[in-house]
C-alpha atoms as a PDB file:
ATOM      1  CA  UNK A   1       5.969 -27.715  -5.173  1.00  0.00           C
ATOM      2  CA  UNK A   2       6.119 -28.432  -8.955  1.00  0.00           C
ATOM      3  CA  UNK A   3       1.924 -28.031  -9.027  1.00  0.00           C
ATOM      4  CA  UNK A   4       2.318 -24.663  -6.871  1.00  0.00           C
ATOM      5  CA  UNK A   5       5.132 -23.288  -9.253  1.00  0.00           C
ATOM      6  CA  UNK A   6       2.836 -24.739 -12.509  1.00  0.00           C
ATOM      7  CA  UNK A   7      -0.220 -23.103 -10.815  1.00  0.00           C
ATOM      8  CA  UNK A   8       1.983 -19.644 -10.466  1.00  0.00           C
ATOM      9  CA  UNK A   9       3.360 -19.881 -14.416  1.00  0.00           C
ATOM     10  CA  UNK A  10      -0.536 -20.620 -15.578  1.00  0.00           C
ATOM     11  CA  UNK A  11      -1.523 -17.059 -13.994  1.00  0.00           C
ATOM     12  CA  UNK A  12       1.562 -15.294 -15.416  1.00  0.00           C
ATOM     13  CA  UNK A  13      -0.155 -16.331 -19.164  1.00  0.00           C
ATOM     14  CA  UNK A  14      -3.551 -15.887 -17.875  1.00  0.00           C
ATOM     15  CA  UNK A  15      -4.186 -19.474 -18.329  1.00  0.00           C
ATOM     16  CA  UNK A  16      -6.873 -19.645 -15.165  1.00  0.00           C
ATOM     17  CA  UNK A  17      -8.703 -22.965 -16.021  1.00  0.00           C
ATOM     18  CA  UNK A  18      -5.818 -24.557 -15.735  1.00  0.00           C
ATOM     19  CA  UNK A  19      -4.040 -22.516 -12.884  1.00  0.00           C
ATOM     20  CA  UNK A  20      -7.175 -23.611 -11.106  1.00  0.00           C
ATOM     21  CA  UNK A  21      -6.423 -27.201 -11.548  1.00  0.00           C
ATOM     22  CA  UNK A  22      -2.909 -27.166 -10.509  1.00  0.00           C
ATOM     23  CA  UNK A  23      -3.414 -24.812  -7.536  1.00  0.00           C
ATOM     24  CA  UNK A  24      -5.903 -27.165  -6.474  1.00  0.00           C
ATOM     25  CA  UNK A  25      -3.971 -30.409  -6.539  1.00  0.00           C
ATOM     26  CA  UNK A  26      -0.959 -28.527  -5.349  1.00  0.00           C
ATOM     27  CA  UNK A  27      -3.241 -27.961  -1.806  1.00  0.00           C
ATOM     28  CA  UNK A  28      -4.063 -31.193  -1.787  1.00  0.00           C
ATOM     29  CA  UNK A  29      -0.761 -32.713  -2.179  1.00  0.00           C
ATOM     30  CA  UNK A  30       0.551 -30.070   0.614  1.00  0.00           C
ATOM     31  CA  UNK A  31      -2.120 -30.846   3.003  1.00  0.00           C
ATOM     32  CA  UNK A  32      -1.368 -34.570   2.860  1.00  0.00           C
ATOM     33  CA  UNK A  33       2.140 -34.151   2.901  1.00  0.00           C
ATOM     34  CA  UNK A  34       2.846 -31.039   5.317  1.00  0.00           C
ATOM     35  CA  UNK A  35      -0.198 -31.141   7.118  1.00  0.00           C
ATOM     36  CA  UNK A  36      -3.626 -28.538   6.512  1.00  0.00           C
ATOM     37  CA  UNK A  37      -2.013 -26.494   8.529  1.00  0.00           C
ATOM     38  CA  UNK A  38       0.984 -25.759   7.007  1.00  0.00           C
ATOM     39  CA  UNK A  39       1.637 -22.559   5.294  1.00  0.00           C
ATOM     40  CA  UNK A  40       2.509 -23.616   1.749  1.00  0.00           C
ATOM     41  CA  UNK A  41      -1.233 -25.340   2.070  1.00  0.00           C
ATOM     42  CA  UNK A  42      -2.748 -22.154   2.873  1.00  0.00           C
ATOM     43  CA  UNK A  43      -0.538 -20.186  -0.062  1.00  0.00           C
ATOM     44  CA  UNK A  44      -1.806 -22.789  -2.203  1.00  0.00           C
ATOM     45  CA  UNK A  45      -5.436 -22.646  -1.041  1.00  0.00           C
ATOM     46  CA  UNK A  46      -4.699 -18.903  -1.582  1.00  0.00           C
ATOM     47  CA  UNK A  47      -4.067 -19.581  -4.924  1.00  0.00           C
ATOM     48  CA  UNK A  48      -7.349 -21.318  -5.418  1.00  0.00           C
ATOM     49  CA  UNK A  49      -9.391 -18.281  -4.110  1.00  0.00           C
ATOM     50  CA  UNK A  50      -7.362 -16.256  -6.508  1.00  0.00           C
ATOM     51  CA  UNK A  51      -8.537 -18.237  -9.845  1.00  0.00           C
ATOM     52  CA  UNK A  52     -11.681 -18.540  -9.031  1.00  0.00           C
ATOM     53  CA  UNK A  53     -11.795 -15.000  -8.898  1.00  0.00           C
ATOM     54  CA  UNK A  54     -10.134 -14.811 -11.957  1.00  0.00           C
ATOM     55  CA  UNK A  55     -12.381 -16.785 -13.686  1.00  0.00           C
ATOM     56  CA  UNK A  56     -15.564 -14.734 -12.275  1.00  0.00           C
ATOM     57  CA  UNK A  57     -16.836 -17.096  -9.521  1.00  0.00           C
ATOM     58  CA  UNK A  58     -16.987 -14.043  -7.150  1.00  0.00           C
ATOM     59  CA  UNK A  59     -19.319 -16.078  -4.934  1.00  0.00           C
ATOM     60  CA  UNK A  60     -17.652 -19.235  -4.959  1.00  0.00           C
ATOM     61  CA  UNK A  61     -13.977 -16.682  -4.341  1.00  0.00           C
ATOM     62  CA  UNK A  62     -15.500 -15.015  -1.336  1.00  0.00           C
ATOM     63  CA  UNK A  63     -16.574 -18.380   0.108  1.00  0.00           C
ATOM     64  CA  UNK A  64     -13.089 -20.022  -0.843  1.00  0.00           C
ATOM     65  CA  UNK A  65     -11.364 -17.170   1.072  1.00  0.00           C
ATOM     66  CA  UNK A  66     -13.576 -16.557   4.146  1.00  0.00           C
ATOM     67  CA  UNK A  67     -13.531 -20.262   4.729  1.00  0.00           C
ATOM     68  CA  UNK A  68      -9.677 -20.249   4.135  1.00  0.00           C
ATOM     69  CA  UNK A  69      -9.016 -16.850   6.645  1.00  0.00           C
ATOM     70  CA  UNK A  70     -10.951 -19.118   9.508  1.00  0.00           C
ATOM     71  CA  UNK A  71      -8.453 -21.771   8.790  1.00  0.00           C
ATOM     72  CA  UNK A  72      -5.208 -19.274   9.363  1.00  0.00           C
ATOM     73  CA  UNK A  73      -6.363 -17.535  11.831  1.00  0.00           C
ATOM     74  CA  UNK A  74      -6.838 -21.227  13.979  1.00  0.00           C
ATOM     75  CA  UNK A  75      -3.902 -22.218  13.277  1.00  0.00           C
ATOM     76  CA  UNK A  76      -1.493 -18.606  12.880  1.00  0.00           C
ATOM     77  CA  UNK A  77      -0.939 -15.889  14.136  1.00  0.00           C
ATOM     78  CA  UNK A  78      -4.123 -13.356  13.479  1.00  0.00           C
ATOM     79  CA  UNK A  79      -1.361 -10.895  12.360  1.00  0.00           C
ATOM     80  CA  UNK A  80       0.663 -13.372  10.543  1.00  0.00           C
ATOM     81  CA  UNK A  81       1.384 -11.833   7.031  1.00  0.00           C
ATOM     82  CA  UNK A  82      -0.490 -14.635   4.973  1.00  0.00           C
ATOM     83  CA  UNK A  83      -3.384 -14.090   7.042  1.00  0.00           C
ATOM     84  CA  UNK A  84      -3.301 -10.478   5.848  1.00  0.00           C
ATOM     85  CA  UNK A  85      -3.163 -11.443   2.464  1.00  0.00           C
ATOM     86  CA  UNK A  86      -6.437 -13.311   2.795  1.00  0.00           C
ATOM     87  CA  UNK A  87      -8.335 -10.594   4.126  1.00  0.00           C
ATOM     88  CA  UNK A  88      -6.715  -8.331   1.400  1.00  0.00           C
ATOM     89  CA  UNK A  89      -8.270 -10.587  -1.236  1.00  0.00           C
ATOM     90  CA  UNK A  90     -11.469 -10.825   0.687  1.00  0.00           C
ATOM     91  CA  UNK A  91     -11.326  -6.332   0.362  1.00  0.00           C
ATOM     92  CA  UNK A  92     -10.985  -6.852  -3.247  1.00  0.00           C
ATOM     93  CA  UNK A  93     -13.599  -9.146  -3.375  1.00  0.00           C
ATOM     94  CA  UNK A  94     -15.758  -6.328  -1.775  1.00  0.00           C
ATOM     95  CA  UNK A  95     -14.593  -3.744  -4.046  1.00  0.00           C
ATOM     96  CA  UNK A  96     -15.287  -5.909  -7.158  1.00  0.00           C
ATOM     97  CA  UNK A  97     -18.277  -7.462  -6.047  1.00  0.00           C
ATOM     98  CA  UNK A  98     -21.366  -6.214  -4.495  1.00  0.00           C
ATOM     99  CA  UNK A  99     -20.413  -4.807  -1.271  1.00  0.00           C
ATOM    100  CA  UNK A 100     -18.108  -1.793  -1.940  1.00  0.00           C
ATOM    101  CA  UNK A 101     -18.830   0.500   1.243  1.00  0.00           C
END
């Protein structure tokens, strides 16, 4: 939780290198302790998608996310609200990146 909540105060101050570091370790340390299924995993993979993003790895985002959105939707609801979220960030992606239709 302390790694998700570092990740969170990195992107407040724009800080994105080393957001990316703590979102990642705070998805690993979720997924070994909750489970990969768990939903503070999957905010926290969120976060990863996010920062890459940030950083302007559109590619490696849009991979990061559409992998991530397969993962939810096995294991949530397809309407759960995080799920959502995903495919919001995969719309921005779109708008942003080469595929705005």
């Amino acid at each position: 939780t302390l790694r998700d909540t570092m990740a969170s105060a990195y992107y407040a101050i724009s800080d994105f290198e080393a957001g990316l570091a703590q979102a990642r370790r705070a998805a690993e340390l979720f997924a070994a302790t909750q489970g990969p299924d768990a939903l503070d995993t999957f905010e926290a993979r969120r976060k990863v998608g996010t920062f890459l993003a940030q950083l302007g790895e559109r590619a490696a985002s849009r991979a990061w996310h559409e992998e991530l959105l397969a993962d939810m939707v096995a294991a949530l609801d397809p309407e759960h609200p995080e799920v959502w979220v995903v495919r919001t960030e995969l719309a921005i992606a779109d708008l942003y990146g080469e595929r705005p239709d």
